[in-house]
N, C-alpha and C. Protein backbone atom coordinates (compact mmCIF):
# COMPACT_ATOMS: atom_id res chain seq x y z
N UNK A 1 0.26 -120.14 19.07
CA UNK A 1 0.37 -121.30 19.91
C UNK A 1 1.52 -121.07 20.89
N UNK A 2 1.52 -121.73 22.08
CA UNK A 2 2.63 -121.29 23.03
C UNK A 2 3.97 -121.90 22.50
N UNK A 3 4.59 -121.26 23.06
CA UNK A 3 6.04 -121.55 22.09
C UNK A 3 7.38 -121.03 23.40
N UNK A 4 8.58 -121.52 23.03
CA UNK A 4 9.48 -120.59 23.63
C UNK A 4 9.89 -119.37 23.56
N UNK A 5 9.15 -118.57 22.26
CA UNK A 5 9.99 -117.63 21.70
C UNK A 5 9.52 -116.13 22.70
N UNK A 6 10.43 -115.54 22.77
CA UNK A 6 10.35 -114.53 23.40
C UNK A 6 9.71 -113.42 22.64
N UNK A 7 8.15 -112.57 23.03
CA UNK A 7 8.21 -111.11 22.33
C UNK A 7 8.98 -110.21 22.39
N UNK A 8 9.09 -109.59 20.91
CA UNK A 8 9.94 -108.73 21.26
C UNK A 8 9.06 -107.48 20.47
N UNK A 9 9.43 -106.13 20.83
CA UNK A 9 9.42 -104.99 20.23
C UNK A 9 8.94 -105.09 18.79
N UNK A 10 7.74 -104.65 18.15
CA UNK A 10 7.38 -104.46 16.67
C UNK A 10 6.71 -106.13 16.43
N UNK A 11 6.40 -106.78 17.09
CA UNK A 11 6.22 -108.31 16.89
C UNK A 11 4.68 -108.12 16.65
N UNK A 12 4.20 -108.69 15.82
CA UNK A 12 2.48 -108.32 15.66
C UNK A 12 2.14 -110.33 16.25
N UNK A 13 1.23 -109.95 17.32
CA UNK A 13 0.74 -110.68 17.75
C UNK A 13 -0.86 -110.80 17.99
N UNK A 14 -1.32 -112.31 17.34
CA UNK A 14 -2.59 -112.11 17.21
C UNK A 14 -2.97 -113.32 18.77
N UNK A 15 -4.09 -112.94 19.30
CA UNK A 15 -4.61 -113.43 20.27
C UNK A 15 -5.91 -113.66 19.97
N UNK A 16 -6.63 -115.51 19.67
CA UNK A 16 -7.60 -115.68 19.60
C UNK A 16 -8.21 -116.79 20.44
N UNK A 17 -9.03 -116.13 20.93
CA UNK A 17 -9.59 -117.05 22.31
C UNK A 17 -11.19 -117.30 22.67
N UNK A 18 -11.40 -118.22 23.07
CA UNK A 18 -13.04 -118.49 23.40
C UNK A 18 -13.16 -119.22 25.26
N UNK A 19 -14.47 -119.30 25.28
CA UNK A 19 -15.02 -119.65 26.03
C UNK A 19 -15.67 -120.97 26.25
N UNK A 20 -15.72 -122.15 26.62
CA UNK A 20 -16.57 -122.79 26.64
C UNK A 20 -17.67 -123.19 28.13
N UNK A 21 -18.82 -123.11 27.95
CA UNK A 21 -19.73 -122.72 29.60
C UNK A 21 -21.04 -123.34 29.22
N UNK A 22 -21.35 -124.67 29.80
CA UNK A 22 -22.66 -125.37 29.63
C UNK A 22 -22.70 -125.64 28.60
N UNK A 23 -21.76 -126.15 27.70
CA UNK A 23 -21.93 -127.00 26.26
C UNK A 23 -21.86 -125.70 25.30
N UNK A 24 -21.82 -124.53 25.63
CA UNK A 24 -22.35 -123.29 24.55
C UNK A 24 -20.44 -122.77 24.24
N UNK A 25 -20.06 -122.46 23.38
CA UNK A 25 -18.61 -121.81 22.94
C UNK A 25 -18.90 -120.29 22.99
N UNK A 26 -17.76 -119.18 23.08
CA UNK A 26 -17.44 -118.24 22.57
C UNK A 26 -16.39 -118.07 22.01
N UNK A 27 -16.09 -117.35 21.00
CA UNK A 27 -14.81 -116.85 20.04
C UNK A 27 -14.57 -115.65 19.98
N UNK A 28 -13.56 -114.88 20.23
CA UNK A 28 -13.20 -113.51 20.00
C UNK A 28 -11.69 -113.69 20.02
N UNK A 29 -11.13 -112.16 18.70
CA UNK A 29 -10.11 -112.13 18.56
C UNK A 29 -9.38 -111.09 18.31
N UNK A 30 -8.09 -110.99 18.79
CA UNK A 30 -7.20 -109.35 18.00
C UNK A 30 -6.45 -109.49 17.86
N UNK A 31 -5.82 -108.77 17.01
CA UNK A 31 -4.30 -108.82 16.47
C UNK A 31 -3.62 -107.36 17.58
N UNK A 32 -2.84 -107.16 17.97
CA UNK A 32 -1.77 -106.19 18.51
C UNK A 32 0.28 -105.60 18.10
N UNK A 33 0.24 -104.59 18.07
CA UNK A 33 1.72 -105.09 17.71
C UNK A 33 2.35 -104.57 19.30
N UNK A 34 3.34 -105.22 19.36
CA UNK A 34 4.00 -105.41 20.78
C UNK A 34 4.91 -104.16 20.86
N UNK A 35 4.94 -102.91 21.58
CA UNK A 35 5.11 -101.90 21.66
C UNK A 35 5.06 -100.74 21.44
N UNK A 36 3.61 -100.99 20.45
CA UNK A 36 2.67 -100.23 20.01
C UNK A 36 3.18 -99.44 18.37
N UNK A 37 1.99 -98.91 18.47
CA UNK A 37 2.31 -98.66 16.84
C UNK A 37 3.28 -98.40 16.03
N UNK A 38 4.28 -97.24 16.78
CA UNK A 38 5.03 -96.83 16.32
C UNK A 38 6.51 -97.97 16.46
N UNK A 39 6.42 -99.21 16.89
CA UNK A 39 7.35 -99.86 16.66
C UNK A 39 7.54 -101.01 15.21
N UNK A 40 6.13 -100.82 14.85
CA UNK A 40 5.84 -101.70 13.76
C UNK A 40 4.64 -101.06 12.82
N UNK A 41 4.68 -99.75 12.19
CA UNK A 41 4.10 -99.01 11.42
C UNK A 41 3.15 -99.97 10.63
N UNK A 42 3.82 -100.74 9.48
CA UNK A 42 3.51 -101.32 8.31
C UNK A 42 2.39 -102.56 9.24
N UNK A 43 2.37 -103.01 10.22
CA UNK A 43 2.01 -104.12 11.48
C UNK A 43 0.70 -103.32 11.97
N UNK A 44 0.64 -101.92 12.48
CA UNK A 44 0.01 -101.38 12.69
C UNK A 44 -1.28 -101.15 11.79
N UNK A 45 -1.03 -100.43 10.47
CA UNK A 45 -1.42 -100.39 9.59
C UNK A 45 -1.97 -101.78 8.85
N UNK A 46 -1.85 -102.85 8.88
CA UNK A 46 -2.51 -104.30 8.65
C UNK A 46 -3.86 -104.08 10.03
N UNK A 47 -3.14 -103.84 10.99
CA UNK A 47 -4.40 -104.23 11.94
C UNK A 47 -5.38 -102.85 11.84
N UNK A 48 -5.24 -101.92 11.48
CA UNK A 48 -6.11 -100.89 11.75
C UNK A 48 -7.12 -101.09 10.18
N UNK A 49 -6.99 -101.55 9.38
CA UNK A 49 -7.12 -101.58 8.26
C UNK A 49 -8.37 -103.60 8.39
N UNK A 50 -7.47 -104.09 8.83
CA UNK A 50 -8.72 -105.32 9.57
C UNK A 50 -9.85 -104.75 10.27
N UNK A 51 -9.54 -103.95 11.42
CA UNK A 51 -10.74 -103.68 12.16
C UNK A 51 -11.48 -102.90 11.28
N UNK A 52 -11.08 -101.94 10.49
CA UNK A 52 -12.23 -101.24 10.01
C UNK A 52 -12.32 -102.03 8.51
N UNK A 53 -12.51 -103.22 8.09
CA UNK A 53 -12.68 -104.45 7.34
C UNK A 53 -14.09 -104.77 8.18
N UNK A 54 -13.79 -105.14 9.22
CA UNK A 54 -14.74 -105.78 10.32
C UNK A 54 -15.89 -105.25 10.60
N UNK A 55 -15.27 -103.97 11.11
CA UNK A 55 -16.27 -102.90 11.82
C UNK A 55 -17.69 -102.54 10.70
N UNK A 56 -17.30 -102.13 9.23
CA UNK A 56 -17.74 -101.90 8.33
C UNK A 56 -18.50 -103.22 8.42
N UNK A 57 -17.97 -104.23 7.53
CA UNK A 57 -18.81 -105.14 7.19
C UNK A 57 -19.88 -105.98 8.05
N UNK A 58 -19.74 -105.72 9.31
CA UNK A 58 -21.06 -105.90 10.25
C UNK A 58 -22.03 -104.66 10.12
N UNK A 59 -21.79 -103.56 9.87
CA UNK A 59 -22.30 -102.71 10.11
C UNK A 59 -23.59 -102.99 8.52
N UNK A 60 -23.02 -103.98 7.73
CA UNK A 60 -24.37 -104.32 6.86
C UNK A 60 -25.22 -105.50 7.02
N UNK A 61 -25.18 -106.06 8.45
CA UNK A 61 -26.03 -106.91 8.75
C UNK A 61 -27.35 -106.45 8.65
N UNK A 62 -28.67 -106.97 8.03
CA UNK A 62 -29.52 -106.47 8.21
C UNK A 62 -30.64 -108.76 8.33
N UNK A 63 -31.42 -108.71 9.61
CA UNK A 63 -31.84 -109.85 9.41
C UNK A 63 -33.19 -110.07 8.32
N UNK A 64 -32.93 -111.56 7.75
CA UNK A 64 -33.88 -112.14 6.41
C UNK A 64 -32.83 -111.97 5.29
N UNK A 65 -31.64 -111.32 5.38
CA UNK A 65 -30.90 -110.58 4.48
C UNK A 65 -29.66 -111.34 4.19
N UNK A 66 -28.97 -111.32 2.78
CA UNK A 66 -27.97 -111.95 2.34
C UNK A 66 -26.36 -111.90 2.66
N UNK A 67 -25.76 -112.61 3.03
CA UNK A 67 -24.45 -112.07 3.74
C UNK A 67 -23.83 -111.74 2.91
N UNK A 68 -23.65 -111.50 1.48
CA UNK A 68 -23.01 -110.84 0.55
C UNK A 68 -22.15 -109.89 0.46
N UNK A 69 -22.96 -108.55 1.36
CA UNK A 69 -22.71 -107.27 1.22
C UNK A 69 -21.64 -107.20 2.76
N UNK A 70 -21.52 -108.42 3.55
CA UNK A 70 -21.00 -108.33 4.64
C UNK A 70 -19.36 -108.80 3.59
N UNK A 71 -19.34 -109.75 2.87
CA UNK A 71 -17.73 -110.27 2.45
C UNK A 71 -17.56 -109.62 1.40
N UNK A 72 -18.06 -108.47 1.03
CA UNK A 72 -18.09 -107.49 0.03
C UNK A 72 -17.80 -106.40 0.12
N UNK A 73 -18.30 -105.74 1.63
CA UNK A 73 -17.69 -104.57 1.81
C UNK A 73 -16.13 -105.28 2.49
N UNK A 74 -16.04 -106.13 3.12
CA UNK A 74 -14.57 -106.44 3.90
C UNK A 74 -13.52 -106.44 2.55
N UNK A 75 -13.98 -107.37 1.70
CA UNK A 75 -12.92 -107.30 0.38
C UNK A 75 -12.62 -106.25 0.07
N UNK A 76 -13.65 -105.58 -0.59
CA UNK A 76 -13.01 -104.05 -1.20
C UNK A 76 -12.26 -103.13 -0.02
N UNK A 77 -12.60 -103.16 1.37
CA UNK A 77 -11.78 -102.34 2.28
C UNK A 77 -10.43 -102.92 1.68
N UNK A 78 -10.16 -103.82 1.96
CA UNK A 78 -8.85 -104.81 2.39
C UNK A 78 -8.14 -104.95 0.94
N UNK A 79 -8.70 -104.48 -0.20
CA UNK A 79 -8.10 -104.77 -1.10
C UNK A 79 -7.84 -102.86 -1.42
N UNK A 80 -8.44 -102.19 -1.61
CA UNK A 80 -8.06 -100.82 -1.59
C UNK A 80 -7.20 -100.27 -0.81
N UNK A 81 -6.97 -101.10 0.53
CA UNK A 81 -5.52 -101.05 1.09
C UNK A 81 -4.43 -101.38 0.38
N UNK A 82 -4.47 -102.21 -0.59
CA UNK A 82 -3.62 -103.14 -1.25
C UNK A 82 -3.03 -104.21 -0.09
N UNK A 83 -4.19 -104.91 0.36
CA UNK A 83 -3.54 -105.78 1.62
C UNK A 83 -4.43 -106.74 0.71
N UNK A 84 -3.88 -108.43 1.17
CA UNK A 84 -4.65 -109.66 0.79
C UNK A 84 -5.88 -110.41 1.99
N UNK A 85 -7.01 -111.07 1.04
CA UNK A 85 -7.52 -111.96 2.09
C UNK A 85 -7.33 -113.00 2.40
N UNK A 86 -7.05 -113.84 3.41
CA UNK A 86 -7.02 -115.26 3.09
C UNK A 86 -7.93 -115.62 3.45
N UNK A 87 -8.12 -116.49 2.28
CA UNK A 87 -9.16 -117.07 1.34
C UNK A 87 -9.88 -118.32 2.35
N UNK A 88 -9.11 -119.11 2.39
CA UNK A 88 -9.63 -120.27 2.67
C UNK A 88 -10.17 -120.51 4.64
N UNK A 89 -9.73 -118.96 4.96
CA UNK A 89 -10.22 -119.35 6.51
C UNK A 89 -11.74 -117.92 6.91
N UNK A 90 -12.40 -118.55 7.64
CA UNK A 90 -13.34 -117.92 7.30
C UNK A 90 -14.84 -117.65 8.89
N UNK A 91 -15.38 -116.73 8.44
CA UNK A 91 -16.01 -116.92 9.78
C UNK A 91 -17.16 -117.88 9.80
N UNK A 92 -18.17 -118.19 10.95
CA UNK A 92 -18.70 -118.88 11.36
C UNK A 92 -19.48 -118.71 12.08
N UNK A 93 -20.34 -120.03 12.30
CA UNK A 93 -21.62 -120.48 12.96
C UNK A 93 -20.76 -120.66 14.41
N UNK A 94 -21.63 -120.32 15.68
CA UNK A 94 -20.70 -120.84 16.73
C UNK A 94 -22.41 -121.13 17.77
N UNK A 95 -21.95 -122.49 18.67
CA UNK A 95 -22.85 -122.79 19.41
C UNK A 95 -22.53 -123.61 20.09
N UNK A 96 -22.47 -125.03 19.86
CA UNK A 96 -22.12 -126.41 20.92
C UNK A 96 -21.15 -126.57 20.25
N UNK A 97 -20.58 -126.29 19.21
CA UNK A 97 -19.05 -126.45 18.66
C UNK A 97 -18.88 -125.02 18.38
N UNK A 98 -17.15 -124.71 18.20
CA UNK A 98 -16.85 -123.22 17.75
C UNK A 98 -16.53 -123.27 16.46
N UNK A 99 -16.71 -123.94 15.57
CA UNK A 99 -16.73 -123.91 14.37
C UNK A 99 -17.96 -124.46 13.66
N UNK A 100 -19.19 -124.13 13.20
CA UNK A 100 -20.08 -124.70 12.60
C UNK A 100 -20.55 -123.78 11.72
N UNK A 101 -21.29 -124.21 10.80
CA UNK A 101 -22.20 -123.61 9.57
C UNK A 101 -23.19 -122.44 10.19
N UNK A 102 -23.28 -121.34 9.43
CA UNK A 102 -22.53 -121.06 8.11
C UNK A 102 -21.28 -120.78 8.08
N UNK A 103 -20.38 -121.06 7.00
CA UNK A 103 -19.37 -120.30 6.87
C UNK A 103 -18.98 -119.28 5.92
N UNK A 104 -18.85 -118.01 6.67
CA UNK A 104 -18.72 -116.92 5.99
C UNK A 104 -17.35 -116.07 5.30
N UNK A 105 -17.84 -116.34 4.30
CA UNK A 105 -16.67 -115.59 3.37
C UNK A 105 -16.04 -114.31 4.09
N UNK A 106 -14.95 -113.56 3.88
CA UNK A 106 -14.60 -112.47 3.90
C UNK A 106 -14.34 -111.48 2.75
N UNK A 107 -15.32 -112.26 1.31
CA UNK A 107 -15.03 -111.65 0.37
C UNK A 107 -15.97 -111.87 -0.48
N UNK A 108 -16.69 -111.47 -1.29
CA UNK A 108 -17.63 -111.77 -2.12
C UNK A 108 -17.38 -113.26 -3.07
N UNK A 109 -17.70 -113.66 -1.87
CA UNK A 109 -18.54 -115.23 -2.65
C UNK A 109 -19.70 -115.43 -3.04
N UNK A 110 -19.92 -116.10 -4.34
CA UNK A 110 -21.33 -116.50 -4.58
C UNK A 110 -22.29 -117.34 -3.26
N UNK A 111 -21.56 -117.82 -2.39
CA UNK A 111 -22.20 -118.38 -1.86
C UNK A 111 -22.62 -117.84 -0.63
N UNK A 112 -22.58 -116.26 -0.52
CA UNK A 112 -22.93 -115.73 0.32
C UNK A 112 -24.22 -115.07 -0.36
N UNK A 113 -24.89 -115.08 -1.54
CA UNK A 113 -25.55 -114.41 -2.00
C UNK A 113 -26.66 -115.30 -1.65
N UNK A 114 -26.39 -116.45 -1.14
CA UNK A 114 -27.73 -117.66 -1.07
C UNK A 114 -28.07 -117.66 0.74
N UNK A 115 -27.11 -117.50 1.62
CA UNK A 115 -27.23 -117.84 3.07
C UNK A 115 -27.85 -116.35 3.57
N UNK A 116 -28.78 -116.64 3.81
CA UNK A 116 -29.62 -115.37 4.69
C UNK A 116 -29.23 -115.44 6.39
N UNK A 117 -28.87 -113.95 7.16
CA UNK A 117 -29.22 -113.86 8.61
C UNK A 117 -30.62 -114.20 9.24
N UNK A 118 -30.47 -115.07 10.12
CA UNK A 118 -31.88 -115.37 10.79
C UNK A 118 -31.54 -115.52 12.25
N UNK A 119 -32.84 -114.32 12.70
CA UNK A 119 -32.75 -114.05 14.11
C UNK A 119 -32.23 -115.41 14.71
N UNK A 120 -31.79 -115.12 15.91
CA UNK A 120 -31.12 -115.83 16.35
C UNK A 120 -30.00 -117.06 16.69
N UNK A 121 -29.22 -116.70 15.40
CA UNK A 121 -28.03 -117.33 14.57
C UNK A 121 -27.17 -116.85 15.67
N UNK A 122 -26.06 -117.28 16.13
CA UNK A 122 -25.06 -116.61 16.90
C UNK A 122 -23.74 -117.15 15.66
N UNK A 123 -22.96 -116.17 15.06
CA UNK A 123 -21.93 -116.16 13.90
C UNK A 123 -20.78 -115.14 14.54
N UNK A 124 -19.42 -115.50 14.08
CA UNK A 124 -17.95 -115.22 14.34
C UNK A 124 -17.95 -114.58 12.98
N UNK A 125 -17.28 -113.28 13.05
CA UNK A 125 -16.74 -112.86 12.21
C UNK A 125 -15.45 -112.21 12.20
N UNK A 126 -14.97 -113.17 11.11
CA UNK A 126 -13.16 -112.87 11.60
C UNK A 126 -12.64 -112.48 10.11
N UNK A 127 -12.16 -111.12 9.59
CA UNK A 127 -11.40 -111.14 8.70
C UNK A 127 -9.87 -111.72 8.98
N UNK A 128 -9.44 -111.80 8.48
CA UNK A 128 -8.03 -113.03 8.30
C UNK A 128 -6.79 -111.99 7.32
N UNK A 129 -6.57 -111.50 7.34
CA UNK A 129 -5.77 -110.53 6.17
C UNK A 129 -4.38 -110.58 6.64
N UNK A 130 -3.51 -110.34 5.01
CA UNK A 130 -1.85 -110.50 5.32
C UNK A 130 -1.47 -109.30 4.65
N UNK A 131 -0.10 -109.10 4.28
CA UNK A 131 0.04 -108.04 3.17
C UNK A 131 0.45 -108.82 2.02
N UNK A 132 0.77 -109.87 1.99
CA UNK A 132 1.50 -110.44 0.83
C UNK A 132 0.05 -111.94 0.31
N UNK A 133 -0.13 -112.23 1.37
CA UNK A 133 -0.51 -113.71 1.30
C UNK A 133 -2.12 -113.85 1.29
N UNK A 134 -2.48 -114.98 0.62
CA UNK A 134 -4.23 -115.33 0.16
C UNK A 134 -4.27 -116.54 1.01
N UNK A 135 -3.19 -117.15 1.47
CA UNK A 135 -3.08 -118.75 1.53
C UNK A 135 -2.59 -118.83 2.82
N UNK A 136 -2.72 -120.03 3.66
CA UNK A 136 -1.41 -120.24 4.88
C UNK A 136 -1.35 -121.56 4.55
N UNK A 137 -0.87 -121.87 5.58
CA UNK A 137 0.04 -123.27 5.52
C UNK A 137 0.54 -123.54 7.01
N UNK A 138 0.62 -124.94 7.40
CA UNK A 138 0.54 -125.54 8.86
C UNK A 138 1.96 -125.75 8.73
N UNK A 139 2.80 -126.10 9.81
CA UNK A 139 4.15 -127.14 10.01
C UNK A 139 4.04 -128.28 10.60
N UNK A 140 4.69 -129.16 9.81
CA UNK A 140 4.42 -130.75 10.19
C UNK A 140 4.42 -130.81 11.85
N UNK A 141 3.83 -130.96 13.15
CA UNK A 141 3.93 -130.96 14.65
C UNK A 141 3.98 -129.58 15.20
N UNK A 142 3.21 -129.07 14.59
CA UNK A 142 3.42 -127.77 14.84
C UNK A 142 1.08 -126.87 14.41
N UNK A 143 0.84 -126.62 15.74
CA UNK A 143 -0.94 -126.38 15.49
C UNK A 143 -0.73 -124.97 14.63
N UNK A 144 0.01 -124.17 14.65
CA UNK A 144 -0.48 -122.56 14.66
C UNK A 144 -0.80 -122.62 12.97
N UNK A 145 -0.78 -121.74 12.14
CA UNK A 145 -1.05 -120.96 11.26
C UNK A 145 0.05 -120.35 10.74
N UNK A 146 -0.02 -120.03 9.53
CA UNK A 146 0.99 -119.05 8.88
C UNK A 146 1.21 -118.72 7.87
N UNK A 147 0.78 -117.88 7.26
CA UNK A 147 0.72 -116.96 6.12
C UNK A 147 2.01 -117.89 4.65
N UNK A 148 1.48 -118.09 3.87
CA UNK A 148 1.87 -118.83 2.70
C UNK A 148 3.45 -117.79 2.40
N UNK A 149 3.83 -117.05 2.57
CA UNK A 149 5.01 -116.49 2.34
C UNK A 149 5.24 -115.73 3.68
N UNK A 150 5.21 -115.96 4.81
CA UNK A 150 5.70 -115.89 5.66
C UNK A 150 5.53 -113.99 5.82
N UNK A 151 4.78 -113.39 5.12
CA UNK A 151 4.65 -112.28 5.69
C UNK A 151 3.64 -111.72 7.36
N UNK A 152 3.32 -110.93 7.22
CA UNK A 152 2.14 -110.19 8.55
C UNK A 152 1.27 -110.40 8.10
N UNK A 153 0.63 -111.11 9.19
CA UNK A 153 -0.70 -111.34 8.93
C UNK A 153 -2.00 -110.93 10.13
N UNK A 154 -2.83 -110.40 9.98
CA UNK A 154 -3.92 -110.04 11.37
C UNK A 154 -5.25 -110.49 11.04
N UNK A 155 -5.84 -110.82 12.42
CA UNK A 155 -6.96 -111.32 12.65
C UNK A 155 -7.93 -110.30 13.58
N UNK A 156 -8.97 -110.22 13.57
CA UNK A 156 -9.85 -109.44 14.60
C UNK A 156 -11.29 -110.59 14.22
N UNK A 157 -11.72 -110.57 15.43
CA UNK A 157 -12.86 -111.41 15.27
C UNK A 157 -14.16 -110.80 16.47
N UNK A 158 -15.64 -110.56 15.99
CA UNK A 158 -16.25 -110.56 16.75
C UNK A 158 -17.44 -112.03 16.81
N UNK A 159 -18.41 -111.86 17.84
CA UNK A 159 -18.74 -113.17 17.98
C UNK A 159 -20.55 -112.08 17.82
N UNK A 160 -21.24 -112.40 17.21
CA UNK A 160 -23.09 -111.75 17.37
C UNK A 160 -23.68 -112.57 16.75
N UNK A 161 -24.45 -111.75 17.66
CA UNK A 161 -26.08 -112.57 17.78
C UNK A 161 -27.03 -112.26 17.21
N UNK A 162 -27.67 -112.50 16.11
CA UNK A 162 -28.59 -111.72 14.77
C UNK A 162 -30.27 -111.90 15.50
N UNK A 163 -30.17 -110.46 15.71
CA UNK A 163 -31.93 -110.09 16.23
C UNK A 163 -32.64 -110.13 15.32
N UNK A 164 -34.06 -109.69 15.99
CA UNK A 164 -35.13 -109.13 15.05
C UNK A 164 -34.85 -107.90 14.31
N UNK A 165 -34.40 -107.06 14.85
CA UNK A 165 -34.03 -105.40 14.46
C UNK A 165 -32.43 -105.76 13.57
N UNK A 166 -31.56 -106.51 13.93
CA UNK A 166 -29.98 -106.19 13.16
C UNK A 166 -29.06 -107.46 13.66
N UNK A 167 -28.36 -106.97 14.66
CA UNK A 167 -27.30 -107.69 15.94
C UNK A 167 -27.05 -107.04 17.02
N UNK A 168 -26.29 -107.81 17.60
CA UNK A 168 -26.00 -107.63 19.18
C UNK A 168 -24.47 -107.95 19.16
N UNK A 169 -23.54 -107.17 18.97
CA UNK A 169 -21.80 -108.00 19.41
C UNK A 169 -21.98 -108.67 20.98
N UNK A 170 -21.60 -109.97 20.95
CA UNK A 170 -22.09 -110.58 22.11
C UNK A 170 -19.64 -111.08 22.55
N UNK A 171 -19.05 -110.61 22.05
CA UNK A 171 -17.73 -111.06 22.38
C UNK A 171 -16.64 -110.47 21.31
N UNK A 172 -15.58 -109.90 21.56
CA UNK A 172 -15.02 -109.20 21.07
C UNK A 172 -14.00 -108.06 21.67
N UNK A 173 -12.79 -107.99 21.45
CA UNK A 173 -11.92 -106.86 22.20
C UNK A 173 -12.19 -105.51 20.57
N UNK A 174 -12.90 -104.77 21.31
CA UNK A 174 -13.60 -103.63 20.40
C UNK A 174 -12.14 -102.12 20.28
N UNK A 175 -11.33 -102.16 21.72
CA UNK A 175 -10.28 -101.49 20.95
C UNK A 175 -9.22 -102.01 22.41
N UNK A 176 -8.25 -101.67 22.13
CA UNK A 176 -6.99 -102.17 22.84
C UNK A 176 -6.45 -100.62 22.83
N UNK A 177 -5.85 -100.80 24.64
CA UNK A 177 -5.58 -99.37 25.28
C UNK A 177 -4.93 -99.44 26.42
């Protein structure tokens, strides 16, 4: 959220942003660290470790098919890092609102074993990962987010569109350069 605070050097900053155009939303998102990798290693390593969370777990979209294997492969990436998920934020249905049903786990939930892809669903998929934290927590007058123990936390989000054949990434910063 905008703030006074100045970036500085090693600062991991996540940037998540949409579109809204004729009643229809877009969502896309990335995490960055502010002077690049080598100023924030451990920062670096959270975000490279999200995207390929991400990258992977779309890559098992298949449509008629159970989103299971999508918050299943992201968990086990993200946990064989020894990094955490948080739990309670999650991806999504996006259309005349940017938050709507389904909402998709980033981790093997039962309740992904019941919601099937169907052509022409347009869904956000955002792993959410910290190194310490499962949880966040708001500040009283205050919109942003923030990791339940105040550690690093990264986001990457793409926005697709479930075909006949698979998907389509329809929004998304795919690499930063």
């Amino acid at each position: 959220m905008p703030s006074d605070y100045i970036l500085k050097n090693g600062d991991l900053l996540k940037i998540d942003a949409g579109l809204i155009y004729e009643k229809g939303y877009s969502d896309s998102a990335i995490s960055v660290v502010i002077g690049g990798e080598m100023a924030n290693p451990l920062a670096h390593e959270l975000i490279t470790v999200n995207k390929e969370a991400l990258d992977r777990g779309i890559e098992t979209i298949l449509p008629f098919q159970p989103m299971f294997p999508y918050g299943k492969t992201v968990e086990t990436i993200v946990r064989n890092a020894d990094f955490k998920i948080l739990k309670h934020l999650t991806g999504h249905g996006v259309g005349v609102g940017v938050h709507e049903r389904p909402y998709i786990f980033n981790y093997g939930a039962p309740e992904l074993k019941r919601q099937t892809y169907q052509p022409g669903m347009v869904l956000s998929f955002e792993p959410i990962i910290a190194v310490m934290s499962e949880d966040f927590h708001q500040r009283v007058g205050d919109e942003g987010m923030y990791t339940e123990y105040g550690d690093l936390g990264s986001q990457r989000e793409y926005m697709i569109l479930i075909t006949e054949e698979g998907y389509e990434i329809l929004s998304g910063v795919r690499e930063w350069e």
